[in-house]
N, C-alpha and C. Protein backbone atom coordinates (compact mmCIF):
# COMPACT_ATOMS: atom_id res chain seq x y z
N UNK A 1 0.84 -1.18 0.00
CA UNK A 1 0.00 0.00 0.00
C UNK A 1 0.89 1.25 0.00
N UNK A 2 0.27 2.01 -0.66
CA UNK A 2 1.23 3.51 -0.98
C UNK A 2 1.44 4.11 0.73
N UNK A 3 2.83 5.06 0.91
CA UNK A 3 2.70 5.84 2.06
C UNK A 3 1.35 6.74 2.11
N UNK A 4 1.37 6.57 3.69
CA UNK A 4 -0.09 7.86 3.79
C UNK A 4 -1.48 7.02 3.06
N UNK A 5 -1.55 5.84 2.64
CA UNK A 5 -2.90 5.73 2.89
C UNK A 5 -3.15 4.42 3.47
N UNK A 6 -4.82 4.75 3.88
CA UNK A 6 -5.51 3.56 4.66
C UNK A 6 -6.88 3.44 4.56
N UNK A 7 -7.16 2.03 5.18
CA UNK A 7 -8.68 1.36 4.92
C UNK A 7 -9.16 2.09 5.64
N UNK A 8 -10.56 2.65 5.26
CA UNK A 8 -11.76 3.22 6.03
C UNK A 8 -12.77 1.96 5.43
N UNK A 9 -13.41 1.70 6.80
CA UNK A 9 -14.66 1.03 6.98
C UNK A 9 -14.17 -0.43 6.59
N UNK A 10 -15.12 -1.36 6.24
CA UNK A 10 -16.51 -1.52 5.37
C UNK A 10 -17.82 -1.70 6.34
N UNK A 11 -18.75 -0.61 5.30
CA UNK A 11 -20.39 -1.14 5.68
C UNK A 11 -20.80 -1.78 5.09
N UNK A 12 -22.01 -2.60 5.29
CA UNK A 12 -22.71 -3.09 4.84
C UNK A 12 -23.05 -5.14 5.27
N UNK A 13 -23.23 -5.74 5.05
CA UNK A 13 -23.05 -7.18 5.41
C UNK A 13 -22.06 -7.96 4.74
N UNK A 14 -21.91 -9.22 5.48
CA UNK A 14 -20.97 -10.61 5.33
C UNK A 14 -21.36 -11.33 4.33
N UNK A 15 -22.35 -11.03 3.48
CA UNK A 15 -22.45 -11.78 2.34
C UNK A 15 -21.90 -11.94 1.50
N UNK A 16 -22.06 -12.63 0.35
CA UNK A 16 -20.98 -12.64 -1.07
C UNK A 16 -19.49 -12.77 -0.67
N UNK A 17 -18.66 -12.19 -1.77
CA UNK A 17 -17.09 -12.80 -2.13
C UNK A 17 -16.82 -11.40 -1.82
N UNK A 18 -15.26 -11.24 -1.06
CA UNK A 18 -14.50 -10.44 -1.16
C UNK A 18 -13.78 -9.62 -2.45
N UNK A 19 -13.83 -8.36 -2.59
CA UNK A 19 -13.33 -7.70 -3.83
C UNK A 19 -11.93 -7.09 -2.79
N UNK A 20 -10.94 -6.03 -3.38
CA UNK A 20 -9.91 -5.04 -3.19
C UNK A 20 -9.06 -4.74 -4.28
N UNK A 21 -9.59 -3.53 -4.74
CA UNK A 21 -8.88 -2.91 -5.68
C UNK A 21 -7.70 -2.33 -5.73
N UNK A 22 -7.25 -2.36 -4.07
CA UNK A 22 -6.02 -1.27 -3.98
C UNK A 22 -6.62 0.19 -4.30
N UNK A 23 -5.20 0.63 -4.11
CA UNK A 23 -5.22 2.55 -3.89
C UNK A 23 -5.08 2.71 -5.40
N UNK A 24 -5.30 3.49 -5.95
CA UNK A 24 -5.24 3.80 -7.83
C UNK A 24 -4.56 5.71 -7.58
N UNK A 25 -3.73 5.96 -8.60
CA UNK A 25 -3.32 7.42 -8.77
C UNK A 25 -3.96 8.32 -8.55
N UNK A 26 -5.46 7.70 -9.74
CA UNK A 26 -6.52 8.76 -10.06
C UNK A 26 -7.86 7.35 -10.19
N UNK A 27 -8.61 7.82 -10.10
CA UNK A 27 -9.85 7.59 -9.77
C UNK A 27 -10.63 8.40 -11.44
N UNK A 28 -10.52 7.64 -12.57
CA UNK A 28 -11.45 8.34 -13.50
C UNK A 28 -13.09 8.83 -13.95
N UNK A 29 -14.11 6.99 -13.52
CA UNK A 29 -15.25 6.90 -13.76
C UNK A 29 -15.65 6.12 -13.09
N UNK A 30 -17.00 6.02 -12.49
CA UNK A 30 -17.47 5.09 -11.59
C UNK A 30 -18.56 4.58 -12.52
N UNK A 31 -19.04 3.36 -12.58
CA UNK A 31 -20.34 2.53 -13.45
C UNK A 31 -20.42 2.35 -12.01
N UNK A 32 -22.25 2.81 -11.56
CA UNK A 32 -23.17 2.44 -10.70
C UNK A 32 -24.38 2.10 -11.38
N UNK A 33 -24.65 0.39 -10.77
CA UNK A 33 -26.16 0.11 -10.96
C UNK A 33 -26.82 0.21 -9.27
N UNK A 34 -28.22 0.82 -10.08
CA UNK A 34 -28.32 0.73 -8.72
C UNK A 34 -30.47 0.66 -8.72
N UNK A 35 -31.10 0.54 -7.94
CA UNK A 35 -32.67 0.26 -7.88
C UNK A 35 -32.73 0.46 -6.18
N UNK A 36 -33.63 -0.80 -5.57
CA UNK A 36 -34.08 -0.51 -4.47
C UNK A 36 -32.63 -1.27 -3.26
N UNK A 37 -31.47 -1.38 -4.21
CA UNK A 37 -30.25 -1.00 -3.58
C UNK A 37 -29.25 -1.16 -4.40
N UNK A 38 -27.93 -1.16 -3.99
CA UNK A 38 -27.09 -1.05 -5.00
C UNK A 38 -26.46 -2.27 -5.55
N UNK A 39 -26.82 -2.16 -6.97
CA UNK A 39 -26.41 -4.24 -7.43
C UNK A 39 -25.40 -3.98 -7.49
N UNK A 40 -24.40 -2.91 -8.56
CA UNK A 40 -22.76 -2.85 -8.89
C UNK A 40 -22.32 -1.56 -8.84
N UNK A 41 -20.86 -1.79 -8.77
CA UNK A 41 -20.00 -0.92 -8.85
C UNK A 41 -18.43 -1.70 -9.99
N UNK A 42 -18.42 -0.56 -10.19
CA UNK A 42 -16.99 -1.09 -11.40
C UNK A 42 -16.66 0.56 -11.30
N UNK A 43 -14.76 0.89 -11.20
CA UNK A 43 -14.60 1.81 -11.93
C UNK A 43 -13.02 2.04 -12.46
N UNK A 44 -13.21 2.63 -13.21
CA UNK A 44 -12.12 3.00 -14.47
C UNK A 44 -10.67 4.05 -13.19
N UNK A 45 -10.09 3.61 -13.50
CA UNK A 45 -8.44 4.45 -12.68
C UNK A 45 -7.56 4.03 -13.58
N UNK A 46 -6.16 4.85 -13.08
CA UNK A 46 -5.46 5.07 -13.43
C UNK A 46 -4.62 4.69 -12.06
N UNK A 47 -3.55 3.55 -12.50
CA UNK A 47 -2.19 2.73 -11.39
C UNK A 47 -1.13 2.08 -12.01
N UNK A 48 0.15 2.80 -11.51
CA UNK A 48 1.37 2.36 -12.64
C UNK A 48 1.58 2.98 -14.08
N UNK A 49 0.75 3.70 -13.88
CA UNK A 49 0.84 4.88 -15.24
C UNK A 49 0.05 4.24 -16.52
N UNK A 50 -0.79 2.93 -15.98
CA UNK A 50 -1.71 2.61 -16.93
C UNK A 50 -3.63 2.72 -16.69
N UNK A 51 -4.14 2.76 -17.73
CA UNK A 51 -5.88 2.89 -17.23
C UNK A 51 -6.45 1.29 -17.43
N UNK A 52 -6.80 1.64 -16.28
CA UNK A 52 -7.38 0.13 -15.82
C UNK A 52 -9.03 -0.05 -15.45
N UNK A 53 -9.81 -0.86 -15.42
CA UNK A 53 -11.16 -1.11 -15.25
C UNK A 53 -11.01 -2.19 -14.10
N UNK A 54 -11.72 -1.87 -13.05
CA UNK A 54 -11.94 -3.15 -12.45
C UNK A 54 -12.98 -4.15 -12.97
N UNK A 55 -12.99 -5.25 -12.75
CA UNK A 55 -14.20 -6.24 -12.81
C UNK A 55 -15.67 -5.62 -11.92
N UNK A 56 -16.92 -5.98 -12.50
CA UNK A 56 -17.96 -5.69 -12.18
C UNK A 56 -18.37 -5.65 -11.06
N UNK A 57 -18.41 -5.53 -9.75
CA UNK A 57 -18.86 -5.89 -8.83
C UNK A 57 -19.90 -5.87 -8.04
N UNK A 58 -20.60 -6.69 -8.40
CA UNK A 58 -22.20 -7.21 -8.33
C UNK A 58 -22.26 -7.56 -9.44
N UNK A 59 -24.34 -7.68 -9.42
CA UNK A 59 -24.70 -8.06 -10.64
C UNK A 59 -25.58 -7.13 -11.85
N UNK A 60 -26.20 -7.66 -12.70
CA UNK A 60 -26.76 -6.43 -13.72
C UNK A 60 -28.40 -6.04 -13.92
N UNK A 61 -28.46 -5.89 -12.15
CA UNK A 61 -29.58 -5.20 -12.37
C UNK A 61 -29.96 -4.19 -12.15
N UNK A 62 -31.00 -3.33 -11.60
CA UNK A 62 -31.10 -1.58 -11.41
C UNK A 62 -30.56 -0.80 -12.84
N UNK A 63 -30.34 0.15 -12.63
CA UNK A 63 -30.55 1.44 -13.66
C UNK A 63 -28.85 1.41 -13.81
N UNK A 64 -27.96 1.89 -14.79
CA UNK A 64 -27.06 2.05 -14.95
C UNK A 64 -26.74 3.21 -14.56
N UNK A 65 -26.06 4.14 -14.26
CA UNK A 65 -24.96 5.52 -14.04
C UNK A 65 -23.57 5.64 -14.38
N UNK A 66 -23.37 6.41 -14.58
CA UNK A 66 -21.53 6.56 -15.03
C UNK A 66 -21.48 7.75 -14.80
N UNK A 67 -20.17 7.73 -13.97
CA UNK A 67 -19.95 9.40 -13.50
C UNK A 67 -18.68 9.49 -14.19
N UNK A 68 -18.14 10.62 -15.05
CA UNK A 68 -16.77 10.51 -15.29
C UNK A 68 -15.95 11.80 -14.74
N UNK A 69 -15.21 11.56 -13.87
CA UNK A 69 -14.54 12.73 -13.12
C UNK A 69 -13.77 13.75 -13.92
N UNK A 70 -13.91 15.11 -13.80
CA UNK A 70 -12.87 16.14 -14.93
C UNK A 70 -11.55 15.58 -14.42
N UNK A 71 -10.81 16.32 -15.07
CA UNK A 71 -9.36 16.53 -15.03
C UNK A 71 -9.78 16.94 -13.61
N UNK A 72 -8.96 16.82 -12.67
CA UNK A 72 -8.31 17.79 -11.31
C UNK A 72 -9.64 17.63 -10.37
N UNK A 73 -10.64 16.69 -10.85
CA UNK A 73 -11.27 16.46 -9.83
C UNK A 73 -11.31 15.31 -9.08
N UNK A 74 -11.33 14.83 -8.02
CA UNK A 74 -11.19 13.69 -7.19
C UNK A 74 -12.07 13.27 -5.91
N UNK A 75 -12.36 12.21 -5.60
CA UNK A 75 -13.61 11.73 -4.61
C UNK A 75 -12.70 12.33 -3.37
N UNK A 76 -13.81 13.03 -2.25
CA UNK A 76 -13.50 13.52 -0.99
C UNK A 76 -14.65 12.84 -0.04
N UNK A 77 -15.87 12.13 -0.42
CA UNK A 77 -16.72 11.91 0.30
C UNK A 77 -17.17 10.70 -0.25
N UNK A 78 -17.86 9.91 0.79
CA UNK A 78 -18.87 8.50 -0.07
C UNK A 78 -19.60 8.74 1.34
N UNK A 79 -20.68 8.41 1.35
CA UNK A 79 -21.72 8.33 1.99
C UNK A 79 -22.97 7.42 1.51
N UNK A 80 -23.85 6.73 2.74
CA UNK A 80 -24.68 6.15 1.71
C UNK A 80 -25.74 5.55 3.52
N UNK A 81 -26.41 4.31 2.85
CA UNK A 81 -26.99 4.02 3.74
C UNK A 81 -26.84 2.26 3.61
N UNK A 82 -26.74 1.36 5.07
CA UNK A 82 -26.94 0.35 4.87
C UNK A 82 -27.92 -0.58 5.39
N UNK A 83 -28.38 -1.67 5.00
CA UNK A 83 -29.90 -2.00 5.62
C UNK A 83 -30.33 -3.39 5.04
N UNK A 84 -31.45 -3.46 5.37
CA UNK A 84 -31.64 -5.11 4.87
C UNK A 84 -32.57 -4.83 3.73
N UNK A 85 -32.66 -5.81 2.77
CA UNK A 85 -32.98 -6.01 0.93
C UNK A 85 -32.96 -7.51 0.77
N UNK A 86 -34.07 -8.02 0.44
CA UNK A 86 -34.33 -8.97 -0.19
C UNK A 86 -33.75 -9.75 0.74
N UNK A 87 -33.84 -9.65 2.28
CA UNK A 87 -33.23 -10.76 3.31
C UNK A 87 -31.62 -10.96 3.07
N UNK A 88 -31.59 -9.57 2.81
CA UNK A 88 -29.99 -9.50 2.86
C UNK A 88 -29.54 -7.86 3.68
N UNK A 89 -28.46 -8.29 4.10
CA UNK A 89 -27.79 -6.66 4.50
C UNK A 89 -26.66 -6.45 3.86
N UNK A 90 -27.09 -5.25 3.09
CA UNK A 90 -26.24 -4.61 1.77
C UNK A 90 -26.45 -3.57 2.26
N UNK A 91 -25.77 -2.58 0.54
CA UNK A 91 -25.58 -1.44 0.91
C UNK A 91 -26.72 -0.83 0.03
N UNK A 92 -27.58 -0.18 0.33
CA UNK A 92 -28.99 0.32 0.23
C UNK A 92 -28.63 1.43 -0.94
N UNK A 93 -27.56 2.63 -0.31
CA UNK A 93 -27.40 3.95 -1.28
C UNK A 93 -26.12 4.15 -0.79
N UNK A 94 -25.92 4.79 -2.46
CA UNK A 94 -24.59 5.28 -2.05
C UNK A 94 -24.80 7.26 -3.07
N UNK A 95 -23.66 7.89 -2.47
CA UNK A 95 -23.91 9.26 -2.95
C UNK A 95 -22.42 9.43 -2.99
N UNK A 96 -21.59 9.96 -3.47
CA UNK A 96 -20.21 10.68 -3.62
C UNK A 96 -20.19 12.32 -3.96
N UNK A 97 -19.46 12.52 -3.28
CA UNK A 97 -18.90 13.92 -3.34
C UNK A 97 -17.61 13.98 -3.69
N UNK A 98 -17.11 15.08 -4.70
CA UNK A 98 -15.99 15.41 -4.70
C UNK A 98 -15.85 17.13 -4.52
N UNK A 99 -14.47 17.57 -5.19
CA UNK A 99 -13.95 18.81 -5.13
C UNK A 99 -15.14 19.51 -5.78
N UNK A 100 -15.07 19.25 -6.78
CA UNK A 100 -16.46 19.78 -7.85
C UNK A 100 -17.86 19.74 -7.59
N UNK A 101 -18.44 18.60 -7.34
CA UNK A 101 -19.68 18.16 -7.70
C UNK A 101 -20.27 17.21 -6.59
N UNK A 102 -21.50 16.67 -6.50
CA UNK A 102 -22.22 15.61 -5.57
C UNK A 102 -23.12 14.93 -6.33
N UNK A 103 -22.72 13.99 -6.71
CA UNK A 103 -23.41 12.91 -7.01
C UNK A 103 -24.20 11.61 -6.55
N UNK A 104 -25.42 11.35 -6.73
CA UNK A 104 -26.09 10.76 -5.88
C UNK A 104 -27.55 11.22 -5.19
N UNK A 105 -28.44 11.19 -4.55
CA UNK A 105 -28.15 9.53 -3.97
C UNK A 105 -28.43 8.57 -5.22
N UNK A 106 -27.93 7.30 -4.89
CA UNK A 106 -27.98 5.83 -5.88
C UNK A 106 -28.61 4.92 -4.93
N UNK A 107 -29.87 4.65 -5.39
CA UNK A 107 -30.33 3.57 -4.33
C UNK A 107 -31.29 4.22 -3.77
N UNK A 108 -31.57 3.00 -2.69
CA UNK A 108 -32.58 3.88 -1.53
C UNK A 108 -32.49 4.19 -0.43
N UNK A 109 -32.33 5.63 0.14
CA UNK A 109 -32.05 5.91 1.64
C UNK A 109 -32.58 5.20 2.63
N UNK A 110 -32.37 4.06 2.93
CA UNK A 110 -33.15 3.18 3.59
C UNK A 110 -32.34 2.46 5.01
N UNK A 111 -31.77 2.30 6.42
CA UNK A 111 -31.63 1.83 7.13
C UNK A 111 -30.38 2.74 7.79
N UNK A 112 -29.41 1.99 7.61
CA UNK A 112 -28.34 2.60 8.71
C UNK A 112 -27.69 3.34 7.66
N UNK A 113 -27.25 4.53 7.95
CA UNK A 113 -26.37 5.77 7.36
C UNK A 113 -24.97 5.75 8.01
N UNK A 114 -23.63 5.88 6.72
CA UNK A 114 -22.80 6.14 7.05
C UNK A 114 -22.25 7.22 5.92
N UNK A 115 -20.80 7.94 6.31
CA UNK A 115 -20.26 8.51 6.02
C UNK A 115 -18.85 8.98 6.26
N UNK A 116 -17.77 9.40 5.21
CA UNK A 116 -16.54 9.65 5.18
C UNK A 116 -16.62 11.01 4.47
N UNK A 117 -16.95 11.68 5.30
CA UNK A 117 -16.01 13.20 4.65
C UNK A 117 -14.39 13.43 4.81
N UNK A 118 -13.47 14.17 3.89
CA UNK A 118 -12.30 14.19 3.82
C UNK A 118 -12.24 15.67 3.86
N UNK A 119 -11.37 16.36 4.61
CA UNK A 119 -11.27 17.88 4.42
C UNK A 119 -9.69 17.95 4.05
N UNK A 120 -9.10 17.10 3.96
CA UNK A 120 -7.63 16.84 3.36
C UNK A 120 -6.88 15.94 2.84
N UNK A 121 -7.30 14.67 2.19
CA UNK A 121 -7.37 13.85 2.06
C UNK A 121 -8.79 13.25 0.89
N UNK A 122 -8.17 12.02 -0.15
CA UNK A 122 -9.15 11.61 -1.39
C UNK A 122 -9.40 10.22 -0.67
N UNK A 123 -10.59 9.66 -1.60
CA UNK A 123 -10.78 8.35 -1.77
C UNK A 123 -9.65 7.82 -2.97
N UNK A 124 -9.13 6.72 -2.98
CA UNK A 124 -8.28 6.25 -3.80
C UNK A 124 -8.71 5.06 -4.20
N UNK A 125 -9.45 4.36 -3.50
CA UNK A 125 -10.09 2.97 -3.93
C UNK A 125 -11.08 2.19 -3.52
N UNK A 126 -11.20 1.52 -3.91
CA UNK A 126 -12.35 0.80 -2.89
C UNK A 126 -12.14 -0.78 -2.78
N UNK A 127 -12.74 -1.38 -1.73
CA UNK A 127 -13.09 -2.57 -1.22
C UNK A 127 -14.10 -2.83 -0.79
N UNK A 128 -14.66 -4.32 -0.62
CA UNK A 128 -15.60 -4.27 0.07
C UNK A 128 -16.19 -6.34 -0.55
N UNK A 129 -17.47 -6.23 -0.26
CA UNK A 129 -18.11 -8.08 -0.85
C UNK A 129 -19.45 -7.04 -1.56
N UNK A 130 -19.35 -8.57 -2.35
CA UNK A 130 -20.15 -8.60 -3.54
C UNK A 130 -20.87 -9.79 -3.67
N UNK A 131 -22.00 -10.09 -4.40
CA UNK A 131 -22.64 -11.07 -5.25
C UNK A 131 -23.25 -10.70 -6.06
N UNK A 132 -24.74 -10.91 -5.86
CA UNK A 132 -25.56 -10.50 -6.98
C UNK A 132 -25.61 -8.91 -6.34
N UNK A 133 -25.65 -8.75 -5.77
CA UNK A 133 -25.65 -7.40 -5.64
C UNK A 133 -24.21 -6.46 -4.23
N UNK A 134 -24.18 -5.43 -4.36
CA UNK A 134 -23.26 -5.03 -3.30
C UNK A 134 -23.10 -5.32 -2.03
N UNK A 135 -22.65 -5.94 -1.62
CA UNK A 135 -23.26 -6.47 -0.04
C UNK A 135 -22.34 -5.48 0.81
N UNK A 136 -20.91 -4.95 0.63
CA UNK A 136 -20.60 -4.18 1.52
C UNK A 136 -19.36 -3.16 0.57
N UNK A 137 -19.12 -1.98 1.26
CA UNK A 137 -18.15 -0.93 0.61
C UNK A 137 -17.31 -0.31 1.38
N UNK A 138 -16.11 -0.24 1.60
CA UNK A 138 -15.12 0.31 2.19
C UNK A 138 -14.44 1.28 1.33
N UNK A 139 -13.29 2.28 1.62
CA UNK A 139 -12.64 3.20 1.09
C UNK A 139 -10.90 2.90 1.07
N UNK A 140 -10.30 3.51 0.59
CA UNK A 140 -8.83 3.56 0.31
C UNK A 140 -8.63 5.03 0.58
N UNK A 141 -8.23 5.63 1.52
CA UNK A 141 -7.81 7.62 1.75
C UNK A 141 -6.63 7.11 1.56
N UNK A 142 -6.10 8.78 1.09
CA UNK A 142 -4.99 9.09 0.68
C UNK A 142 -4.47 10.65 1.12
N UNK A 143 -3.37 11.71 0.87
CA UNK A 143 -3.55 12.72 1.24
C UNK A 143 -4.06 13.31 -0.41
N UNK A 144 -3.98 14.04 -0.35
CA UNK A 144 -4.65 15.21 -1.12
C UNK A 144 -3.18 15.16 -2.09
């Protein structure tokens, strides 16, 4: 793991398979599906001076989204809510904030609420379990 960063969290439940993407340079585009919680996440970075996609994580249902970050902008916040779905405890919604913009909510504000604001410091990656749908989401900070 790069100097200066570390795991924040994971919410959400023990279900499904473990994902970890590691810390990435830059953080380009996020693909969110998402309905009455969040099925996937996949997103596009930049690590080792190449652009990379992670694998899908979840499955393909809910509404599609794609956020693609400008130049010089970068995640400072994830927030969301976690709760039970379909006799599962996942992650219900998720919302991101960066330097620029707030995107979100994805999903449905529905059960337990969490949040990572950064006032000096990015998101760099994510972790968390998966199946058919998101079952839990953690962060990668970094400094600024």
């Amino acid at each position: 793991m790069q100097a200066g960063v570390v795991k924040v969290g994971k919410w959400g439940g023990d279900g499904g398979n473990p994902f970890d993407m590691g810390a990435a340079t830059r953080l380009l585009d996020i693909r969110i599906r998402h309905g009455g919680a969040i099925d996937a996440i996949q997103i596009m970075y930049v690590k080792d001076g190449k652009i990379q996609w992670t694998p899908q994580y979840g499955g393909n249902g809910g509404d599609l989204t794609e956020i693609t970050l400008q130049e010089g902008e970068f995640l400072r916040s994830i927030s969301g809510y976690c709760g039970n779905f379909q006799d599962m405890h996942l992650v219900r919604s998720l919302t991101f904030g960066t330097n620029l913009s707030t995107y979100g909510p994805y999903g449905e504000q529905e059960g337990t609420t969490f949040s990572i604001p950064l006032e000096d410091g990015k998101i760099e990656g994510f972790f968390g379990r998966y199946g058919r749908l998101l079952d839990a989401v953690g962060v990668y900070v970094g400094p600024k």
